[in-house]
C-alpha atoms as a PDB file:
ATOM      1  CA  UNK A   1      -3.094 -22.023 -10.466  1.00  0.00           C
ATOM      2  CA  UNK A   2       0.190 -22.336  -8.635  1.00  0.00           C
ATOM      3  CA  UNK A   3      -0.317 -25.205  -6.741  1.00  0.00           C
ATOM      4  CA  UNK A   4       2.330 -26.982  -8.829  1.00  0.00           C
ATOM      5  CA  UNK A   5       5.058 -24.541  -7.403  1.00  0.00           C
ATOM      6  CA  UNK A   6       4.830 -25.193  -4.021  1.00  0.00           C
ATOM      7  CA  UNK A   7       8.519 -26.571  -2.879  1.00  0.00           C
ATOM      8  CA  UNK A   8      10.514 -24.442  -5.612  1.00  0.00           C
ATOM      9  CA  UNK A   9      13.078 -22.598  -4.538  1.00  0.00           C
ATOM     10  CA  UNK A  10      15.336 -19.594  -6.582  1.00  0.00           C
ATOM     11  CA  UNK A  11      19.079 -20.000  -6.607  1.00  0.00           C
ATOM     12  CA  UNK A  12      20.976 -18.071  -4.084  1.00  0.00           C
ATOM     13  CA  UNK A  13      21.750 -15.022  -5.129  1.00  0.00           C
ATOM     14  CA  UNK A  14      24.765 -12.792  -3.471  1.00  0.00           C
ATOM     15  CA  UNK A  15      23.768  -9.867  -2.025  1.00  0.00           C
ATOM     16  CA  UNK A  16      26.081  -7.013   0.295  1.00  0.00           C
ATOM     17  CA  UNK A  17      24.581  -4.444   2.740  1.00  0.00           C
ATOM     18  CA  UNK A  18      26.699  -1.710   1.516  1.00  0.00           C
ATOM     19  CA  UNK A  19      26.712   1.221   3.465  1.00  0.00           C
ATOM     20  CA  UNK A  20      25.706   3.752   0.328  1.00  0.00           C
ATOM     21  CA  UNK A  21      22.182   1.633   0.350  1.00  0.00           C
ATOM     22  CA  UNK A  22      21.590   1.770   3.896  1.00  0.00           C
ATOM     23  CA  UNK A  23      22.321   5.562   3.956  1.00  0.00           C
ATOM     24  CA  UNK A  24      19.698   6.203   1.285  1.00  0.00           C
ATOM     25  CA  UNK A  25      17.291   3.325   2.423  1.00  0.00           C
ATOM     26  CA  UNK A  26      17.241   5.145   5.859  1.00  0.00           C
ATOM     27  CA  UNK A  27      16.610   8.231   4.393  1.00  0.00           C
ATOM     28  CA  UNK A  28      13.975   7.144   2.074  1.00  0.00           C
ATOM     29  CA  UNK A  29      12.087   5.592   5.249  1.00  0.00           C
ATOM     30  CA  UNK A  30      12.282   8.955   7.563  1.00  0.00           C
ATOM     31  CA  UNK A  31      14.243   6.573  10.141  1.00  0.00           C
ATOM     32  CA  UNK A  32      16.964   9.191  12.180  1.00  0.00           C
ATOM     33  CA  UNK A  33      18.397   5.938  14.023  1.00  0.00           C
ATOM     34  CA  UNK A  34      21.969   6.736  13.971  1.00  0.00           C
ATOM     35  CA  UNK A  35      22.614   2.795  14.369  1.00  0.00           C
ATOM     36  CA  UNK A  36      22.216   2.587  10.702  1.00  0.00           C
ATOM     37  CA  UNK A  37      24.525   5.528   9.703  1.00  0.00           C
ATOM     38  CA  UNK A  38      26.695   6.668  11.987  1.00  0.00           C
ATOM     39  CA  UNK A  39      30.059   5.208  12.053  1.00  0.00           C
ATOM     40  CA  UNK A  40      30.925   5.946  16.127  1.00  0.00           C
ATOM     41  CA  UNK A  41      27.694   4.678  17.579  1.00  0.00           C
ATOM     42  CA  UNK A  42      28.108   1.434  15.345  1.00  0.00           C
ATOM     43  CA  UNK A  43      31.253   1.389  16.863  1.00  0.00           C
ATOM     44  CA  UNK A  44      30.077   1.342  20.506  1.00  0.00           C
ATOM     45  CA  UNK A  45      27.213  -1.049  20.064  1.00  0.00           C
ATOM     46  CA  UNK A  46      26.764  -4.401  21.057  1.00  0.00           C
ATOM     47  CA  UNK A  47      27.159  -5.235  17.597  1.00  0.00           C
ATOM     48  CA  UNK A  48      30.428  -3.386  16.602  1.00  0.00           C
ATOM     49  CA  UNK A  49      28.903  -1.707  13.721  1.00  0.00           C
ATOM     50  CA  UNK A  50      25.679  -0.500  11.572  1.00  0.00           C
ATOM     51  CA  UNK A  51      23.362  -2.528  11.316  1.00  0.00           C
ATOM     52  CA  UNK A  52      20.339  -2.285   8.417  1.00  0.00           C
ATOM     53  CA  UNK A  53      17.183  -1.249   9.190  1.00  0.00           C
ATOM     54  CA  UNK A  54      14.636  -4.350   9.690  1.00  0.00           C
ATOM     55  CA  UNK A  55      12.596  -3.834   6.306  1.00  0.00           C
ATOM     56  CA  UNK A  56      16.012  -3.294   4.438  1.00  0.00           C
ATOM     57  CA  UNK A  57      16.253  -6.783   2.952  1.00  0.00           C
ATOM     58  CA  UNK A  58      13.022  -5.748   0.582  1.00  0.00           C
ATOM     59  CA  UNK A  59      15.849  -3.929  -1.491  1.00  0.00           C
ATOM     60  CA  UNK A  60      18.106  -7.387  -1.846  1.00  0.00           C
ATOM     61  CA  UNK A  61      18.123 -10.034  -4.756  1.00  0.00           C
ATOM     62  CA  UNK A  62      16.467 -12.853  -3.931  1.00  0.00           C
ATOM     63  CA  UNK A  63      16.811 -14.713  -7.286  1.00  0.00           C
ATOM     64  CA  UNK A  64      13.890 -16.107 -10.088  1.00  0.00           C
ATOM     65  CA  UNK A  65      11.890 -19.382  -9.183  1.00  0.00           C
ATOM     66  CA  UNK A  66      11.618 -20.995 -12.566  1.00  0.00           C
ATOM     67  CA  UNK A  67       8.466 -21.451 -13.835  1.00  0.00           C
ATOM     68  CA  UNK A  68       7.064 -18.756 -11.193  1.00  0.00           C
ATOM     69  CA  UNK A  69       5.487 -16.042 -13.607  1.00  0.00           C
ATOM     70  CA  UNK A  70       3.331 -13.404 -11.873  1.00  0.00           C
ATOM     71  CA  UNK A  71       1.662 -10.289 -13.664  1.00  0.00           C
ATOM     72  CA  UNK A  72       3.689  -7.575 -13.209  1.00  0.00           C
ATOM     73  CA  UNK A  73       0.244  -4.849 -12.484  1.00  0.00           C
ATOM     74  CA  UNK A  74      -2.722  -6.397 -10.543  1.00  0.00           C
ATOM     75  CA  UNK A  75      -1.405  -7.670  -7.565  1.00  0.00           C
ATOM     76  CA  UNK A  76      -2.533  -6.944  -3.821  1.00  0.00           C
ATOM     77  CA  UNK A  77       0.207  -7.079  -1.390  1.00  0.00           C
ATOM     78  CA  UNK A  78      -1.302  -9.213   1.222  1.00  0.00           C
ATOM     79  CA  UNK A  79       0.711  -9.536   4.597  1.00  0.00           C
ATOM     80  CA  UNK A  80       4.309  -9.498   4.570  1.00  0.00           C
ATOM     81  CA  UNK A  81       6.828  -9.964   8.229  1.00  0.00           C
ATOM     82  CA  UNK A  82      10.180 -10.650   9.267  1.00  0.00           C
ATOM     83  CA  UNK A  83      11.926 -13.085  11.376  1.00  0.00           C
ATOM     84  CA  UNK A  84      15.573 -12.047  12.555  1.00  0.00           C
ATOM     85  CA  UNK A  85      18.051 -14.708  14.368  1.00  0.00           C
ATOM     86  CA  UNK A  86      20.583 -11.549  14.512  1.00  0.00           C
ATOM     87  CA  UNK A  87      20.754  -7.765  12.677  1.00  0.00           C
ATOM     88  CA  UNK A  88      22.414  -7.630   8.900  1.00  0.00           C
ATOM     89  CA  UNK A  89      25.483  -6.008   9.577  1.00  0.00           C
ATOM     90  CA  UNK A  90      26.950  -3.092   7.449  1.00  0.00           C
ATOM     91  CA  UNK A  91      29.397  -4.423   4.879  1.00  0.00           C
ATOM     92  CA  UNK A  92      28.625  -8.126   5.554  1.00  0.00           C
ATOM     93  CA  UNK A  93      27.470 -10.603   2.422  1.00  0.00           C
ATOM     94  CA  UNK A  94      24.256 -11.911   2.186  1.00  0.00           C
ATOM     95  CA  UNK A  95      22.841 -14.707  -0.175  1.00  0.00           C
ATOM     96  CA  UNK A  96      19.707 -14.562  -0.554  1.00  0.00           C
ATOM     97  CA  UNK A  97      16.866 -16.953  -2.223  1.00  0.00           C
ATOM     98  CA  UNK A  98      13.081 -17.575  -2.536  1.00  0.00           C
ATOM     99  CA  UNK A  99      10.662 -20.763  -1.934  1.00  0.00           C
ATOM    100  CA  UNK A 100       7.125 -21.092  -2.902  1.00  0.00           C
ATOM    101  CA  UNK A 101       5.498 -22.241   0.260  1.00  0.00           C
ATOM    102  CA  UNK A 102       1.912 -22.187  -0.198  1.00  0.00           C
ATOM    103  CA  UNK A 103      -0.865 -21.694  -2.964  1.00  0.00           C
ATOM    104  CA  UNK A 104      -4.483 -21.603  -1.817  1.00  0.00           C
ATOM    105  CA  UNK A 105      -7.770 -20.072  -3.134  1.00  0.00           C
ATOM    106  CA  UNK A 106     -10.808 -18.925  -1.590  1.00  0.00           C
ATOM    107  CA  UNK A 107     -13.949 -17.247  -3.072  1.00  0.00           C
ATOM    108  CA  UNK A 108     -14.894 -13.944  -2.269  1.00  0.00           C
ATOM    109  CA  UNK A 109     -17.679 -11.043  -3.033  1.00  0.00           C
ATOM    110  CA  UNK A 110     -15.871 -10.605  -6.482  1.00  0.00           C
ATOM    111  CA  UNK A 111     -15.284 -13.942  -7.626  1.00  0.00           C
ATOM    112  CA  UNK A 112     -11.849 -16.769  -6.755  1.00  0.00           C
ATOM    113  CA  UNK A 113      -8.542 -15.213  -5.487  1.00  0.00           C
ATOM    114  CA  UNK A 114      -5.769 -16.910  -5.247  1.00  0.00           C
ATOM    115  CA  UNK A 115      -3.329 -16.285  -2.162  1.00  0.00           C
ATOM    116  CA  UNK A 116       0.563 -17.070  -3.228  1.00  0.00           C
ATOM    117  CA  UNK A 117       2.807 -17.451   0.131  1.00  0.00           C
ATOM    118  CA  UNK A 118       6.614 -17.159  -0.510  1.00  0.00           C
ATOM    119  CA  UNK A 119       9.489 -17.289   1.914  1.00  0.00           C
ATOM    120  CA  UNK A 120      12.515 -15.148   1.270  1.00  0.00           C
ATOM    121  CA  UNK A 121      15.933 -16.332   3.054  1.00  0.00           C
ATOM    122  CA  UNK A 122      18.663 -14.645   3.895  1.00  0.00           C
ATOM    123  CA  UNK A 123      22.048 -16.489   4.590  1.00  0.00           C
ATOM    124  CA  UNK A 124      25.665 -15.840   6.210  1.00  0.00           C
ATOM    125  CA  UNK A 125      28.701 -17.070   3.985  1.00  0.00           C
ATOM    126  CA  UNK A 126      28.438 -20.120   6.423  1.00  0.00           C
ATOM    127  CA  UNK A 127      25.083 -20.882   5.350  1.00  0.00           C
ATOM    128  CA  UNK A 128      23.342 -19.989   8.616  1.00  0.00           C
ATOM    129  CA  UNK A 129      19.924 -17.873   8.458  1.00  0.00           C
ATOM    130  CA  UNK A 130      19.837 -14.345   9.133  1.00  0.00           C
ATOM    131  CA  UNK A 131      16.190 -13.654   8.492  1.00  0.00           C
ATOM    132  CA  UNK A 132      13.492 -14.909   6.790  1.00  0.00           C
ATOM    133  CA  UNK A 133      10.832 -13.042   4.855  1.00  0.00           C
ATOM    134  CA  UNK A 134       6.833 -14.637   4.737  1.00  0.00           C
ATOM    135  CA  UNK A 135       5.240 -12.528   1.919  1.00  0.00           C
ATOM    136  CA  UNK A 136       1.650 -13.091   0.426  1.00  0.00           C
ATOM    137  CA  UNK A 137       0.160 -12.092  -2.719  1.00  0.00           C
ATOM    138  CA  UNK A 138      -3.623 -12.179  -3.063  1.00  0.00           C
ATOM    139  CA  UNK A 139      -4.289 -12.589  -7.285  1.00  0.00           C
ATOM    140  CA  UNK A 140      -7.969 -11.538  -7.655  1.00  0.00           C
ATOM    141  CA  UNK A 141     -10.381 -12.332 -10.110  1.00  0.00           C
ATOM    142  CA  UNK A 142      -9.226  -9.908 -12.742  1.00  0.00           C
ATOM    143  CA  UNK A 143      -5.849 -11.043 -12.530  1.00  0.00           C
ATOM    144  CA  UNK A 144      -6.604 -14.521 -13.109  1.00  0.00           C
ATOM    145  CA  UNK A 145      -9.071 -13.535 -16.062  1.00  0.00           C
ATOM    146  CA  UNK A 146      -6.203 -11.315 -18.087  1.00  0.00           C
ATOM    147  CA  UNK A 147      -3.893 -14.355 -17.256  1.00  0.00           C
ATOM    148  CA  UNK A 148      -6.616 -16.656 -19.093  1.00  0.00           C
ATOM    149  CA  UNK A 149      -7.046 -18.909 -16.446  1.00  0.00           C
END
Protein backbone atom coordinates (compact mmCIF):
# COMPACT_ATOMS: atom_id res chain seq x y z
CA UNK A 1 0.00 0.00 0.00
CA UNK A 2 2.84 2.34 0.86
CA UNK A 3 5.62 0.33 0.27
CA UNK A 4 6.55 2.60 -2.65
CA UNK A 5 7.17 5.55 -0.14
CA UNK A 6 9.65 4.22 1.85
CA UNK A 7 12.89 6.70 1.45
CA UNK A 8 10.69 9.98 0.82
CA UNK A 9 11.38 12.67 2.68
CA UNK A 10 9.20 16.32 3.13
CA UNK A 11 11.10 19.52 2.56
CA UNK A 12 12.37 21.25 5.57
CA UNK A 13 10.14 23.34 6.87
CA UNK A 14 11.17 26.41 9.39
CA UNK A 15 9.84 26.21 12.52
CA UNK A 16 10.59 28.71 16.00
CA UNK A 17 9.90 27.67 19.64
CA UNK A 18 8.36 30.88 20.50
CA UNK A 19 7.80 31.45 23.93
CA UNK A 20 3.75 32.31 23.50
CA UNK A 21 3.52 28.38 22.31
CA UNK A 22 5.46 26.97 24.99
CA UNK A 23 3.46 28.99 27.61
CA UNK A 24 0.18 27.59 26.33
CA UNK A 25 1.63 24.09 25.32
CA UNK A 26 2.69 23.81 29.05
CA UNK A 27 -0.46 24.76 30.18
CA UNK A 28 -2.45 22.62 27.96
CA UNK A 29 -0.28 19.53 29.30
CA UNK A 30 -0.79 20.33 33.28
CA UNK A 31 3.23 20.53 33.33
CA UNK A 32 4.13 23.38 36.41
CA UNK A 33 7.97 22.98 35.38
CA UNK A 34 9.03 26.48 35.63
CA UNK A 35 12.03 25.50 33.14
CA UNK A 36 9.61 26.04 30.40
CA UNK A 37 8.17 29.44 31.55
CA UNK A 38 9.90 31.19 33.82
CA UNK A 39 12.35 33.64 32.61
CA UNK A 40 14.90 33.61 35.98
CA UNK A 41 15.19 29.88 36.38
CA UNK A 42 15.95 29.65 32.50
CA UNK A 43 18.35 32.04 33.33
CA UNK A 44 20.21 30.02 36.00
CA UNK A 45 20.13 26.70 34.23
CA UNK A 46 22.66 24.81 32.66
CA UNK A 47 21.12 25.77 29.57
CA UNK A 48 20.79 29.63 29.90
CA UNK A 49 17.21 29.64 29.10
CA UNK A 50 13.64 27.77 28.63
CA UNK A 51 13.70 25.03 27.21
CA UNK A 52 10.33 23.18 25.52
CA UNK A 53 8.78 20.54 27.02
CA UNK A 54 9.90 17.00 25.42
CA UNK A 55 6.49 16.26 23.49
CA UNK A 56 6.47 19.99 22.28
CA UNK A 57 7.79 19.32 18.78
CA UNK A 58 4.18 17.44 18.03
CA UNK A 59 2.97 21.17 17.60
CA UNK A 60 5.89 22.02 14.78
CA UNK A 61 5.67 21.83 10.86
CA UNK A 62 7.22 19.10 9.62
CA UNK A 63 6.36 19.61 5.90
CA UNK A 64 4.12 17.23 3.13
CA UNK A 65 5.85 14.00 1.66
CA UNK A 66 4.55 14.06 -1.86
CA UNK A 67 2.62 11.41 -2.86
CA UNK A 68 2.02 10.45 1.00
CA UNK A 69 -1.92 10.68 1.26
CA UNK A 70 -3.41 9.26 4.49
CA UNK A 71 -7.24 9.38 5.49
CA UNK A 72 -7.73 12.07 7.54
CA UNK A 73 -10.49 9.80 10.20
CA UNK A 74 -9.60 6.07 10.74
CA UNK A 75 -6.30 6.00 11.90
CA UNK A 76 -4.84 4.27 15.17
CA UNK A 77 -1.97 6.03 16.62
CA UNK A 78 0.37 3.22 17.13
CA UNK A 79 3.64 4.01 19.18
CA UNK A 80 5.20 7.24 18.93
CA UNK A 81 8.97 8.36 21.05
CA UNK A 82 11.56 10.82 21.07
CA UNK A 83 15.21 10.94 20.77
CA UNK A 84 16.95 14.26 22.07
CA UNK A 85 20.87 15.02 21.35
CA UNK A 86 20.13 18.40 23.46
CA UNK A 87 16.67 20.42 24.75
CA UNK A 88 14.89 22.95 22.01
CA UNK A 89 15.68 26.10 23.40
CA UNK A 90 13.15 29.04 23.78
CA UNK A 91 13.41 31.41 20.84
CA UNK A 92 15.81 29.19 18.82
CA UNK A 93 14.81 28.07 14.94
CA UNK A 94 14.04 24.79 14.10
CA UNK A 95 13.63 23.12 10.57
CA UNK A 96 11.90 20.48 10.62
CA UNK A 97 11.05 17.51 7.98
CA UNK A 98 9.55 13.98 7.60
CA UNK A 99 10.84 10.50 6.00
CA UNK A 100 8.84 7.47 5.33
CA UNK A 101 10.87 4.77 6.92
CA UNK A 102 8.95 1.71 6.89
CA UNK A 103 5.62 0.14 5.45
CA UNK A 104 4.70 -3.36 6.60
CA UNK A 105 1.43 -5.39 6.95
CA UNK A 106 0.37 -8.09 9.08
CA UNK A 107 -3.03 -9.88 9.40
CA UNK A 108 -4.99 -9.73 12.33
CA UNK A 109 -8.52 -10.95 14.00
CA UNK A 110 -10.21 -8.27 11.69
CA UNK A 111 -8.61 -8.67 8.52
CA UNK A 112 -4.77 -6.87 6.94
CA UNK A 113 -3.45 -3.68 8.68
CA UNK A 114 -1.00 -1.89 7.48
CA UNK A 115 1.68 -0.29 9.95
CA UNK A 116 3.22 3.17 8.36
CA UNK A 117 6.62 4.15 10.34
CA UNK A 118 7.72 7.83 9.81
CA UNK A 119 10.64 9.71 11.25
CA UNK A 120 10.24 13.36 12.05
CA UNK A 121 13.65 15.51 12.26
CA UNK A 122 14.35 18.35 13.84
CA UNK A 123 17.46 20.51 12.81
CA UNK A 124 19.71 23.55 14.16
CA UNK A 125 20.39 26.39 11.49
CA UNK A 126 23.74 24.40 11.15
CA UNK A 127 22.03 21.41 10.09
CA UNK A 128 22.80 19.32 13.18
CA UNK A 129 19.86 17.09 14.78
CA UNK A 130 18.07 18.13 17.72
CA UNK A 131 15.60 15.29 18.00
CA UNK A 132 14.08 12.87 16.11
CA UNK A 133 10.49 11.69 16.20
CA UNK A 134 9.63 7.57 15.30
CA UNK A 135 5.79 7.66 14.86
CA UNK A 136 3.58 4.64 13.66
CA UNK A 137 0.27 4.50 12.20
CA UNK A 138 -1.58 1.19 12.17
CA UNK A 139 -4.34 1.55 8.90
CA UNK A 140 -6.87 -1.25 9.63
CA UNK A 141 -9.04 -3.05 7.50
CA UNK A 142 -11.73 -0.44 7.20
CA UNK A 143 -9.38 2.10 6.32
CA UNK A 144 -7.93 0.31 3.55
CA UNK A 145 -11.54 -0.76 2.30
CA UNK A 146 -12.95 3.15 2.17
CA UNK A 147 -9.50 3.88 0.49
CA UNK A 148 -10.47 1.09 -2.22
CA UNK A 149 -7.55 -0.81 -1.85
Amino acid sequence: MYKNMIGRKSEKVKNMVERGHVRRFVESIGDPNPIYVDEQTGEKSRYGGNIAPPTFPRVFDYGRVEGLNLPKKGLIHGEQSYHYERPLLVGEEIYCYTEVEDYYEKSGSNGRMGFLAVKRYGEDTDGNVIFTEKMTTIITETVRRAMNV
